[in-house]
Protein backbone atom coordinates (compact mmCIF):
# COMPACT_ATOMS: atom_id res chain seq x y z
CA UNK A 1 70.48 41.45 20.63
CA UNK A 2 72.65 38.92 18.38
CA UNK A 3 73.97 41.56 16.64
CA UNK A 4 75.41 43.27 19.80
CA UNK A 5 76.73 40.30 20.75
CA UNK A 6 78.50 39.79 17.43
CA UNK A 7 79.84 43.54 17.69
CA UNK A 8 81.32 42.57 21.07
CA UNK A 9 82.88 39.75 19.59
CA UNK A 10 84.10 41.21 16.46
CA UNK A 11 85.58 43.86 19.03
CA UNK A 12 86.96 41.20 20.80
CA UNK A 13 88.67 39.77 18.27
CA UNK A 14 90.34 43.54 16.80
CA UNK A 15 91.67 43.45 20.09
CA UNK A 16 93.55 40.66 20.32
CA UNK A 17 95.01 41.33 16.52
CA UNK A 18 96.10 44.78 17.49
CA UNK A 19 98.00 43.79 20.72
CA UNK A 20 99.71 40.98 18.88
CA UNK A 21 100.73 43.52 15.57
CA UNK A 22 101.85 46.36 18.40
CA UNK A 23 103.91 43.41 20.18
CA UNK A 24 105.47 42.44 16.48
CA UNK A 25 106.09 45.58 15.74
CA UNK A 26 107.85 46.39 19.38
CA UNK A 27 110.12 43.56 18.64
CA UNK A 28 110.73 44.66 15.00
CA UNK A 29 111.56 47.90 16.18
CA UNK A 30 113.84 46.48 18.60
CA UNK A 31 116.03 44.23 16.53
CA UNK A 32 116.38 47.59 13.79
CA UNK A 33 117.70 50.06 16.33
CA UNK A 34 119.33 47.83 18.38
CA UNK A 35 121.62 49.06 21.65
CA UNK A 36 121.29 52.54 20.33
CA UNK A 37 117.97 52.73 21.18
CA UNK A 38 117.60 51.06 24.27
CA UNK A 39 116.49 54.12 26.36
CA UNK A 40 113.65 54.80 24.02
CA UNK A 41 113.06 51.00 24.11
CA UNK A 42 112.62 51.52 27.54
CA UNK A 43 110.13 54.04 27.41
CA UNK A 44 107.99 52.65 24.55
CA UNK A 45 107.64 49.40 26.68
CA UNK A 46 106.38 51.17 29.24
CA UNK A 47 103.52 53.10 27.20
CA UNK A 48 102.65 49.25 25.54
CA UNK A 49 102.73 47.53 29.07
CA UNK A 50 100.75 50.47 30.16
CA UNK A 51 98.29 50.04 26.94
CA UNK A 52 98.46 46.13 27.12
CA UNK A 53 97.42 46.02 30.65
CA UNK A 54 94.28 48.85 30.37
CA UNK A 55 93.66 46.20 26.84
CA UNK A 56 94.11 43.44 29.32
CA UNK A 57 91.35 45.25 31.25
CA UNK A 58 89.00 46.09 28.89
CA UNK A 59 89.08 41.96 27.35
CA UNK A 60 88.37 40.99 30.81
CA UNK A 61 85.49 43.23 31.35
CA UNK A 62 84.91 42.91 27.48
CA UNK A 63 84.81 38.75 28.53
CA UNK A 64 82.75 39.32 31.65
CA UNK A 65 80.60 41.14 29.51
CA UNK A 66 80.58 38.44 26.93
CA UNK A 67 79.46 35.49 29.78
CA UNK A 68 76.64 38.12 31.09
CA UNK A 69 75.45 37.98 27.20
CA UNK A 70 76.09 34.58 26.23
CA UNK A 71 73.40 33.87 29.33
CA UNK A 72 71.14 36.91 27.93
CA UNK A 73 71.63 35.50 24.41
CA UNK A 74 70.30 31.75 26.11
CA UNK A 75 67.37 33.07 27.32
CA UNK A 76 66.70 34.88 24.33
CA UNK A 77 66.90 32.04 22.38
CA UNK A 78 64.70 29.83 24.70
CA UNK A 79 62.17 32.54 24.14
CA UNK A 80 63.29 32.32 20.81
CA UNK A 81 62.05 28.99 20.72
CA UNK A 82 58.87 29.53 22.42
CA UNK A 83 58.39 32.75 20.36
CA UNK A 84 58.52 29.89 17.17
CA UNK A 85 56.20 27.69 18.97
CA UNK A 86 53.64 30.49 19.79
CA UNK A 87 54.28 31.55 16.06
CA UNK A 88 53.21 27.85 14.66
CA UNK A 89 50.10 27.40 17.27
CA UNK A 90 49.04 30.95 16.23
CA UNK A 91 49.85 29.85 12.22
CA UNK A 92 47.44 26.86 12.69
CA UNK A 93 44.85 28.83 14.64
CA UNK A 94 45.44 31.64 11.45
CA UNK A 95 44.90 28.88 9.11
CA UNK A 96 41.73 27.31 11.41
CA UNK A 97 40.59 31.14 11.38
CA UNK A 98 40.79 31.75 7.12
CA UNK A 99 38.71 28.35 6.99
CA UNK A 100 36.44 29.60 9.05
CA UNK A 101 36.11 33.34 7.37
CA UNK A 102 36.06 31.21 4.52
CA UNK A 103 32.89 29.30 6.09
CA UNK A 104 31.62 32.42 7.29
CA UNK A 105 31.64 34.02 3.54
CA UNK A 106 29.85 31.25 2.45
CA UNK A 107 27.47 31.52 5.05
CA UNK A 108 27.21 35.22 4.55
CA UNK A 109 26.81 34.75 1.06
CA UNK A 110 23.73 32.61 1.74
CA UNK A 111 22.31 34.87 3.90
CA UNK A 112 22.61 37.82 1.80
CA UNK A 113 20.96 35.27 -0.85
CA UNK A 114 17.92 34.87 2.04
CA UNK A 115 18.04 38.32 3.16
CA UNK A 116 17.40 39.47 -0.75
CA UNK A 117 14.20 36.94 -0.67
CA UNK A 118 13.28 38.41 2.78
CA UNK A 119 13.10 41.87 1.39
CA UNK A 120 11.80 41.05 -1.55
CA UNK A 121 8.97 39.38 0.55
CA UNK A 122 9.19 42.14 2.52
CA UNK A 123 7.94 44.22 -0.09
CA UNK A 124 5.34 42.17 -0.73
CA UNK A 125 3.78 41.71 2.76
CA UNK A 126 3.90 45.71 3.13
CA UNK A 127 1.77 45.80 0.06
CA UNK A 128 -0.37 43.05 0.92
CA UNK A 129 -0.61 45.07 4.57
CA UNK A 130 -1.61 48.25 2.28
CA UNK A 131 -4.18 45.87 1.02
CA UNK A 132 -5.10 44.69 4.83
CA UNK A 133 -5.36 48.49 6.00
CA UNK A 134 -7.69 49.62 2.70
CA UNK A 135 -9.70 46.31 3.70
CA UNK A 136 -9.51 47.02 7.79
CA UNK A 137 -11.36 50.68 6.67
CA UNK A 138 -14.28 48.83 4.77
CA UNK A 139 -14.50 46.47 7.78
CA UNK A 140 -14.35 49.09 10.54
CA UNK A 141 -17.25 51.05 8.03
CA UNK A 142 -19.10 48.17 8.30
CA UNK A 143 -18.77 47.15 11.72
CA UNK A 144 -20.13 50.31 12.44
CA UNK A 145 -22.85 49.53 10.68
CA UNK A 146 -23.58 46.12 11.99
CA UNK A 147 -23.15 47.98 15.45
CA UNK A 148 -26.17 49.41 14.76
CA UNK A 149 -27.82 46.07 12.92
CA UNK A 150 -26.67 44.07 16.43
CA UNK A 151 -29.01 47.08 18.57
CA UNK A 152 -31.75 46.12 16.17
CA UNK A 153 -31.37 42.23 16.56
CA UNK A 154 -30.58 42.91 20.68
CA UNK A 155 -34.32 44.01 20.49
CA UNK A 156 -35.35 41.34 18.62
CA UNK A 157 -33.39 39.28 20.85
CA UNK A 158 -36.06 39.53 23.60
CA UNK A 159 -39.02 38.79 21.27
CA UNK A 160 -37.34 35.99 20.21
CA UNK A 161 -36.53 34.72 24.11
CA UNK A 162 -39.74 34.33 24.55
CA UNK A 163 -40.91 32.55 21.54
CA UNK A 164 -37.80 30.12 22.09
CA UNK A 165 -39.42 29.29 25.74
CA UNK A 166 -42.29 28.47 24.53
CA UNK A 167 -40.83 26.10 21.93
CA UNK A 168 -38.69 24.75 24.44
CA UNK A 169 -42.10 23.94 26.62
CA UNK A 170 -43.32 22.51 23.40
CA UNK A 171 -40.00 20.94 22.99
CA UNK A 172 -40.11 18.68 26.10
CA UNK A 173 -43.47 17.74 25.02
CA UNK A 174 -42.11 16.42 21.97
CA UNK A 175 -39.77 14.49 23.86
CA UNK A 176 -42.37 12.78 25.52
CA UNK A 177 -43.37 11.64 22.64
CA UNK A 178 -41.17 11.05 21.38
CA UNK A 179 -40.16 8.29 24.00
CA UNK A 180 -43.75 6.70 23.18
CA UNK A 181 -42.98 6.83 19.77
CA UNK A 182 -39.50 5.21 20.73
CA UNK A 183 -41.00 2.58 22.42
CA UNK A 184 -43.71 2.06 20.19
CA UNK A 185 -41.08 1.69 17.02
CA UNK A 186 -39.25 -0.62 19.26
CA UNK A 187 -42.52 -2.81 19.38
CA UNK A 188 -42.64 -2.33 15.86
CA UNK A 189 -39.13 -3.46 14.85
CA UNK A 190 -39.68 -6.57 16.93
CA UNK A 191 -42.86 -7.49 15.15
CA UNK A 192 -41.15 -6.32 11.81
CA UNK A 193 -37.89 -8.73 12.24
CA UNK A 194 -40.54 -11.63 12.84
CA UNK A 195 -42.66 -10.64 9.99
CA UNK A 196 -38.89 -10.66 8.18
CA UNK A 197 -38.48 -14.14 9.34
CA UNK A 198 -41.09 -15.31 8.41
CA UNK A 199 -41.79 -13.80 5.06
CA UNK A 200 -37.84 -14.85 4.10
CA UNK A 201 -38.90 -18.88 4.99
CA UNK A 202 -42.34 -18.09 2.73
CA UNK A 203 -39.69 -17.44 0.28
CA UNK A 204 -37.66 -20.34 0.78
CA UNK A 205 -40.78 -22.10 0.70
CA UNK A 206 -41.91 -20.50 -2.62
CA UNK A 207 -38.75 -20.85 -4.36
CA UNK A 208 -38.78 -25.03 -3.28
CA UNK A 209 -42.78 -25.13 -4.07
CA UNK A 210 -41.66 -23.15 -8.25
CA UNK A 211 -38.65 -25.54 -7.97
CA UNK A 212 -41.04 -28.65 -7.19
CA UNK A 213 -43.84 -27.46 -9.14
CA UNK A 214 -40.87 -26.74 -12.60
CA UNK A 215 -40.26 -30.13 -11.54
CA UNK A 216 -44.09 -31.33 -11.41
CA UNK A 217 -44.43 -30.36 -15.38
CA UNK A 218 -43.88 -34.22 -16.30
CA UNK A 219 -45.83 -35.16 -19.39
CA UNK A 220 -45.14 -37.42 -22.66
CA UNK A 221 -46.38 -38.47 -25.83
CA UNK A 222 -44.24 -40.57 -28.13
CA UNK A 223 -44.33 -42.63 -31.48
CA UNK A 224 -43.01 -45.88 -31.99
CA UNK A 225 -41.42 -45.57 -35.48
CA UNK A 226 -41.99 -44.95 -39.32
CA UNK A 227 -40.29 -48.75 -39.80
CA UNK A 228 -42.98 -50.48 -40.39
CA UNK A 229 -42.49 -53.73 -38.23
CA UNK A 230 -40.12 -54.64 -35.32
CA UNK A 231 -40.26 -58.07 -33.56
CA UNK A 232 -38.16 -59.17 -30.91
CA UNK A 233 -36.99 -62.94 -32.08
CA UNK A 234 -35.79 -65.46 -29.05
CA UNK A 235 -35.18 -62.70 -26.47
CA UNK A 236 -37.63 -59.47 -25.26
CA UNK A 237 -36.95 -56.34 -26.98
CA UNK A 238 -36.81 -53.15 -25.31
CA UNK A 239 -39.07 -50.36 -27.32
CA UNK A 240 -37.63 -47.33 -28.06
CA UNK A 241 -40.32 -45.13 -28.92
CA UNK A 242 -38.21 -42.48 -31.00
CA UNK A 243 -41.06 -39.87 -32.31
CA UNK A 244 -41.35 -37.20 -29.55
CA UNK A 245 -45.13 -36.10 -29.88
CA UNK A 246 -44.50 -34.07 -26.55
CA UNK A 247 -42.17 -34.17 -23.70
CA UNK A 248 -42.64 -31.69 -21.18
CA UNK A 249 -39.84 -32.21 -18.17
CA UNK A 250 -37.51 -34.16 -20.37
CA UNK A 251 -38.10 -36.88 -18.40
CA UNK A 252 -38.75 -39.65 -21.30
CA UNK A 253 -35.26 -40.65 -23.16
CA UNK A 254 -35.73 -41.06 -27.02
CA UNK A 255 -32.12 -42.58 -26.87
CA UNK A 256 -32.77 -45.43 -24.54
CA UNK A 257 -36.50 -45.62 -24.51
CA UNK A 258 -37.07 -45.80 -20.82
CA UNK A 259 -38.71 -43.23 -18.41
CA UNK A 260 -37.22 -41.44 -15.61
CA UNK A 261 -38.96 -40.28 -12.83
CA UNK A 262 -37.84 -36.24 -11.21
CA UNK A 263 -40.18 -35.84 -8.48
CA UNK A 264 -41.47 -38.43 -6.22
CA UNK A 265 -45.41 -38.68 -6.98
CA UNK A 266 -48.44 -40.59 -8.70
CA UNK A 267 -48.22 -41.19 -12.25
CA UNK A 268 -50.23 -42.45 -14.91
CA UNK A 269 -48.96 -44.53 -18.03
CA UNK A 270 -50.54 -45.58 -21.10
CA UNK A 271 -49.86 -47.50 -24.52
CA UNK A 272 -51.29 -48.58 -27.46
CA UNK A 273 -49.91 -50.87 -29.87
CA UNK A 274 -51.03 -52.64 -33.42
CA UNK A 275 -49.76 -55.52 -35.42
CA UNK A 276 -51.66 -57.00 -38.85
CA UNK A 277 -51.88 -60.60 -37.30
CA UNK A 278 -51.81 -63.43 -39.78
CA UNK A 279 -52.37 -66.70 -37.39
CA UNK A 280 -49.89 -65.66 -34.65
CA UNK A 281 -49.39 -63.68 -31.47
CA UNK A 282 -48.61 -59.90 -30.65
CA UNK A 283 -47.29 -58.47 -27.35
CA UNK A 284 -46.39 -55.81 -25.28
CA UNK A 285 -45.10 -56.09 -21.73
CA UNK A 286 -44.47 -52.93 -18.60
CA UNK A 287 -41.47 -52.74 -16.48
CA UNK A 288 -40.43 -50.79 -13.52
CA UNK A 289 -36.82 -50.32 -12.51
CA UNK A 290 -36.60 -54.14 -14.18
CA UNK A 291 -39.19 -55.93 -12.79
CA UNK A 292 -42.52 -56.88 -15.03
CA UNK A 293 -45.72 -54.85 -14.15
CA UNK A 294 -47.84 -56.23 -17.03
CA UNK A 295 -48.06 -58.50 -20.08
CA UNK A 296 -50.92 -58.17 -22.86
CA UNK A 297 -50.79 -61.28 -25.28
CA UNK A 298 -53.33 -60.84 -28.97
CA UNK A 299 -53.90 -63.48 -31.59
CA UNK A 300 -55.34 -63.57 -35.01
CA UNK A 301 -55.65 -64.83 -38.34
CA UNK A 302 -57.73 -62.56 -39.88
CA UNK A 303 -55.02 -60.46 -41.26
CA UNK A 304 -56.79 -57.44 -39.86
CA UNK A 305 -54.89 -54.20 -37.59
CA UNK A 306 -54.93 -55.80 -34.15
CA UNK A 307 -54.58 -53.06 -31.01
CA UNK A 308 -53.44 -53.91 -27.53
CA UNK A 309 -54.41 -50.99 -25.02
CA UNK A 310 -53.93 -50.58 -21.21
CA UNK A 311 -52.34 -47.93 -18.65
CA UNK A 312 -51.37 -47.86 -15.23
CA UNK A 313 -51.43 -45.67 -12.17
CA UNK A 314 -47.83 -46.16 -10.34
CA UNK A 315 -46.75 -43.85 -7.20
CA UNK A 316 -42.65 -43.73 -8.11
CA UNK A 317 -39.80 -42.40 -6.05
CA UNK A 318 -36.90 -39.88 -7.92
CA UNK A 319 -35.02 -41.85 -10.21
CA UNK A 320 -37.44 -44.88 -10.76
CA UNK A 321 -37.37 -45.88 -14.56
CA UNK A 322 -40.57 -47.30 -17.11
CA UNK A 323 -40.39 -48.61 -20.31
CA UNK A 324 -42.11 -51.10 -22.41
CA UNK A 325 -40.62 -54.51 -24.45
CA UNK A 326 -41.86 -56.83 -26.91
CA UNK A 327 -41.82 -60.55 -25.48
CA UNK A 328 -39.78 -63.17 -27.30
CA UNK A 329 -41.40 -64.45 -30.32
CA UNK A 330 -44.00 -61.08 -31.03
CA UNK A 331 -44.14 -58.34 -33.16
CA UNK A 332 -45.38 -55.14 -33.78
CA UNK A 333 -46.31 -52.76 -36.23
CA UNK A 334 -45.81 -48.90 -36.31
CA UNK A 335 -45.94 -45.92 -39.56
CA UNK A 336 -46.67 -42.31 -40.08
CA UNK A 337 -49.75 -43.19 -38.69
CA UNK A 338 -48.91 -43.45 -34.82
CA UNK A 339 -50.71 -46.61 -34.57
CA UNK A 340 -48.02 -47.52 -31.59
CA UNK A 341 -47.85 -44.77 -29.19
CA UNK A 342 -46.20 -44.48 -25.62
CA UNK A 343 -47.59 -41.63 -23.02
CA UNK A 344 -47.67 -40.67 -19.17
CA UNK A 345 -48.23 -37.54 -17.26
CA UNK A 346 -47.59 -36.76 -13.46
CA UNK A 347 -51.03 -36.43 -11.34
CA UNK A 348 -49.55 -35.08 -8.32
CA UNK A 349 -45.91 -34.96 -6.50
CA UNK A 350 -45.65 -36.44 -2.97
């Protein structure tokens, strides 16, 4: 369509150049020949007038012409334009459509990745259903024979009905006594949980009574010393009898010389002591937790071994203490011998 429209004005144009040379050339013409030619003048006008005006006709229809395809050329162009906006929505959409074959390919790819695994899993479930089909015959060969084993055992079946109602009578017999039983064990577990009870204090009571009675093993034998003499000058001395002849319990101290009771109970205590006595006194005195239980007083002049012997039964309470002293003043008189000795046993806890 535009280039009709520049044809038409190209023509156009030719036109308008040719009637203005033809007009030039008239006047040319006319000026050369001058008066001679004035007839022919005449005549030639005529012909141009006559060409001029069917030019004159054709550039008005050539312009009317023009107007009817300047408005044809408008509308082109508007569609023009909406042909280029139509061309960019259908570029984008092109562009949205290659990134989604693109998309596509990839998926397609994958697929044909998958589709290669399905077949080749394909190929393996057919075999395995070969396998299936060889193992379906054995199984159909021998259900058909454990057809005929299930005939057999329906027989059975009926033999065996009426064995399993008689176990079932001797069933709910069983049940009954089971329910005795029941009841019975449930007597049972009662008088089991007290014998339980009780037997679990007899061992609470045994463990105290091995306890008491490790504690009950209280006896002691001691030696005064291998010193030959001790006396006790202006004060009392406390004896520390340090040869252990026995001393079951640990309860006698070799350290401090003094007794210590572990169990409450009834003890007995005994000493003996020796001095040679040359005109003046020997002595040996009992105490209890510090207070004086006894006092034995010898003199001589002989020059003779002297002894001084006693004991005492004493009930004592965990913790009491015993030991012996020398009074102020005495002596006493101990060797390899064990001419001094020091003993007491438990007779019986409280």
């Amino acid at each position: 369509m535009r280039a009709a429209i520049s044809l038409l004005v190209l023509l156009f144009s030719m036109c308008g150049a040719q009637t203005r040379s033809t007009q030039t050339e008239v006047q040319t013409e006319s000026q050369s020949t001058g008066a001679a030619a004035a007839a022919a003048e005449v005549s030639t006008q005529l012909d141009v007038s006559a060409e001029l005006k069917e030019l004159r006709d054709m550039v008005v229809e050539l312009r009317v012409t023009l107007r009817y395809t300047q408005d044809d050329l408008k509308v082109l162009e508007a569609e023009n334009d909406e042909q280029d906006t139509k061309l960019i929505v259908m570029s984008e959409r092109l562009v949205a459509s290659e990134i989604k074959v693109g998309v596509v390919e990839r998926v397609t790819a994958a697929q044909e990745t998958e589709l290669t695994a399905v077949k080749t899993r394909l190929a393996a479930s057919e075999a395995e259903v070969m396998n299936l089909r060889k193992e379906n015959a054995a199984l159909e060969t021998r259900l058909a024979a454990t057809v005929t084993d299930v005939e057999d055992l329906k027989m059975d079946s009926a033999a065996h009905e009426q064995e399993l109602a008689a176990l079932k009578t001797r069933l709910a017999a069983s049940e009954t006594g089971i329910d005795d039983l029941k009841v019975e064990n449930a007597a049972q577990e009662a008088e089991l949980t007290a014998v339980k009870t009780r037997l679990a204090a007899t061992e609470t009571e045994v463990d105290n009574l091995e306890k008491l009675t490790e504690k009950s093993k209280v006896a002691f034998s001691v030696g005064l010393t291998d010193s030959g003499y001790i006396e006790s000058g202006s004060n009392d001395l406390n004896l520390v009898f340090s040869k252990i002849i026995n001393n079951v319990g640990k309860a006698y101290s070799s350290t401090t010389g003094f007794f210590t009771a572990p169990v409450r109970g009834v003890y007995y205590f005994r000493f003996t002591v020796m001095d040679y006595l040359f005109s003046h006194y020997m002595g040996i005195q009992m105490y209890k937790n510090g207070q004086q239980l006894m006092l034995l007083n010898e003199y001589d002049s002989d020059g003779q071994n002297s002894y001084l012997s006693s004991g005492l039964t004493l009930q004592l309470e965990v913790g009491d203490e015993i030991n012996l002293r020398i009074p102020p003043g005495r002596r006493l008189y101990d060797s390899t011998n064990n001419h001094s000795t020091f003993s007491g046993f438990l007779l019986f806890p409280l």
